[in-house]
Protein backbone atom coordinates (compact mmCIF):
# COMPACT_ATOMS: atom_id res chain seq x y z
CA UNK A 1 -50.86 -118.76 -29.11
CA UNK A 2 -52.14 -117.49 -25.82
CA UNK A 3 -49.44 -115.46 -25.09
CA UNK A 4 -50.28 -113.79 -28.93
CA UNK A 5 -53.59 -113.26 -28.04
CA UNK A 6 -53.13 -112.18 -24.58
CA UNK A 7 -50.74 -109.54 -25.93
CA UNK A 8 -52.96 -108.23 -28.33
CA UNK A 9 -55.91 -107.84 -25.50
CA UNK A 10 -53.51 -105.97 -23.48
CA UNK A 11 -52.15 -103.56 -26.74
CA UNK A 12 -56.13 -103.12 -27.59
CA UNK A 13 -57.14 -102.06 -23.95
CA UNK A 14 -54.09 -99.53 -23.87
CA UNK A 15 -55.48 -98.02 -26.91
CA UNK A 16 -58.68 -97.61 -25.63
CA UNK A 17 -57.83 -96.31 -21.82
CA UNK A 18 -54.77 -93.88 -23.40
CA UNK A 19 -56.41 -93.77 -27.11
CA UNK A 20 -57.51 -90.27 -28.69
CA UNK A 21 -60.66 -88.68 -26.54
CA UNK A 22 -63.14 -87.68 -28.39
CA UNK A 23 -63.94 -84.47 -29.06
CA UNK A 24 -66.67 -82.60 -27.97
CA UNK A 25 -66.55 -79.65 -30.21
CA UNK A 26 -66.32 -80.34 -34.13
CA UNK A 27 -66.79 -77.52 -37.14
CA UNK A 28 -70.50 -77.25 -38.37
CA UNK A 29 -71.18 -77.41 -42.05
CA UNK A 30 -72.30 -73.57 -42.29
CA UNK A 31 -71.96 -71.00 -39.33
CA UNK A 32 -69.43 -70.89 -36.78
CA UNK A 33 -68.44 -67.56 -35.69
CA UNK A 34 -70.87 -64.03 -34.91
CA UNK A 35 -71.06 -61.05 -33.16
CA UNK A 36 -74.09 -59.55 -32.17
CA UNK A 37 -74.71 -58.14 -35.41
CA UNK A 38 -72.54 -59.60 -38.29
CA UNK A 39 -71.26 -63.01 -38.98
CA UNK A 40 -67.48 -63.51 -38.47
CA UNK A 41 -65.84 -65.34 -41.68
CA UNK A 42 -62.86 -67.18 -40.42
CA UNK A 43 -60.73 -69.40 -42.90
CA UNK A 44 -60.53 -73.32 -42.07
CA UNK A 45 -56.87 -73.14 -40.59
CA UNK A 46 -58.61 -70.12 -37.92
CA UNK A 47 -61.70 -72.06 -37.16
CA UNK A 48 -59.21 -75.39 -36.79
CA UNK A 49 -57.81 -73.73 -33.98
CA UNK A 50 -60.40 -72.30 -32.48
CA UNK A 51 -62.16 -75.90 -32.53
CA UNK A 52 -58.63 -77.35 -30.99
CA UNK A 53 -58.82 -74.53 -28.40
CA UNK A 54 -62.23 -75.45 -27.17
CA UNK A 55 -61.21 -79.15 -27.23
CA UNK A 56 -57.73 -78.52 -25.51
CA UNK A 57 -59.47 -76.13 -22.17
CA UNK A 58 -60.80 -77.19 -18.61
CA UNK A 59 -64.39 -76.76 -18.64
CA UNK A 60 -65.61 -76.70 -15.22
CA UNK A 61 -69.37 -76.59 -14.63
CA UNK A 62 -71.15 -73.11 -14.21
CA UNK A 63 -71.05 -69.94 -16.25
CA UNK A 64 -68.54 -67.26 -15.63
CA UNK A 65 -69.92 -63.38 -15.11
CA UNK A 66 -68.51 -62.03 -18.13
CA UNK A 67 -70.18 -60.71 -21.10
CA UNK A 68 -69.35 -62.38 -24.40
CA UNK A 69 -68.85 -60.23 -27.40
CA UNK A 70 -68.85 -63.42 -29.86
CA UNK A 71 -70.59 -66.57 -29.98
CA UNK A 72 -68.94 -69.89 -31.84
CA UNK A 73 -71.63 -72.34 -33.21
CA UNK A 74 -69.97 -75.75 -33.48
CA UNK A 75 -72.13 -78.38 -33.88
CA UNK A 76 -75.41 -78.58 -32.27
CA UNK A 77 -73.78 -76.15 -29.42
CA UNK A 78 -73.39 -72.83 -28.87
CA UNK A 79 -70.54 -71.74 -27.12
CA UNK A 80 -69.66 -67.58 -26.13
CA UNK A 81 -66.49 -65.55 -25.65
CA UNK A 82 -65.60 -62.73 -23.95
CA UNK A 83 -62.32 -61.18 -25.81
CA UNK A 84 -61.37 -58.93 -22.78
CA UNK A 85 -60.98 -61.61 -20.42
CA UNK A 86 -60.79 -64.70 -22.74
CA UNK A 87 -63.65 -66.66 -21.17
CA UNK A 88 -65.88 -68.91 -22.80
CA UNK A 89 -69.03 -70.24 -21.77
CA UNK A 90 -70.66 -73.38 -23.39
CA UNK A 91 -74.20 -72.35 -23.26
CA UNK A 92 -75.51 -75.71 -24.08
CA UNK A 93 -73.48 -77.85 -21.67
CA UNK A 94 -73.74 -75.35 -18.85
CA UNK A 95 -69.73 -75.04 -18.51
CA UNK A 96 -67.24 -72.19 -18.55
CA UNK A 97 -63.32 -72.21 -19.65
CA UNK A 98 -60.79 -69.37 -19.38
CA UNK A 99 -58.03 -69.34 -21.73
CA UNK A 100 -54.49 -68.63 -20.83
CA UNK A 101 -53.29 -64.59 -21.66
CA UNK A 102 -51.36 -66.62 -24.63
CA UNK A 103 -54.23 -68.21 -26.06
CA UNK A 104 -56.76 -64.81 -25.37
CA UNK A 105 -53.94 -62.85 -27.59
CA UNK A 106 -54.19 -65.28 -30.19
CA UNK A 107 -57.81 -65.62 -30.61
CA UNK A 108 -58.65 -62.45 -30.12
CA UNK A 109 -56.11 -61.28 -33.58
CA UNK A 110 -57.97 -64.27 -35.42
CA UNK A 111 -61.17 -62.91 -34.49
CA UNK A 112 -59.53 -59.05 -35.23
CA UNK A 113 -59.73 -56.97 -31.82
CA UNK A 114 -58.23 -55.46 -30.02
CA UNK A 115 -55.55 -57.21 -28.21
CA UNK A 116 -54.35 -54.89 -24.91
CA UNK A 117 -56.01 -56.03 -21.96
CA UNK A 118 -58.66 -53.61 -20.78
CA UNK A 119 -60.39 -53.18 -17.56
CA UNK A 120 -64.16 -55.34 -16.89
């Protein structure tokens, strides 16, 4: 019996140390995508990945010197992106991420710009 139990301890703490993080970006229930001027309507498989994406990148802590050209609204944050050089900046947490050129060319045809890589 204590061998039972003192397996199931160990399985439970595994779970927890090597479980499923938690996420710090999750879809809001109205918004989630604008420019400057116009809201962006993405469908749910588009603002999935975009969600992933944010979840899935290094945030280190700072802000990056691009410009954004779209800001995502997931809940109670607001996070900006820069489609030239696929930055985003987590206004709310003070943080910046850079996507990979992969990821950049992906977003950036979900979000419908341009894709070629243009000077800063």
């Amino acid at each position: 019996m204590k061998k039972l139990i003192s397996g199931l301890l160990t399985i439970m703490l595994l779970f927890s140390l090597f479980g499923c993080r938690e996420k710090t970006y999750k879809l809001p229930w109205d918004q989630f995508c604008s420019t400057g001027t116009s809201t962006i309507e993405l469908n749910g498989e588009e603002r999935e990945y975009i969600i992933d994406l944010l979840n899935a990148l290094e945030w280190q802590d700072g802000a990056s010197n691009c410009l954004s050209d779209f800001t995502f609204y997931p809940q109670a944050q607001r996070v900006e992106y820069h489609s030239t050089c696929g930055t985003f900046n987590d206004v709310t947490r003070g943080k910046t991420a850079k996507t990979t050129e992969e990821q950049r060319l992906k977003l950036n045809e979900i979000l419908r710009v341009n894709t070629s890589k243009k000077d800063n």
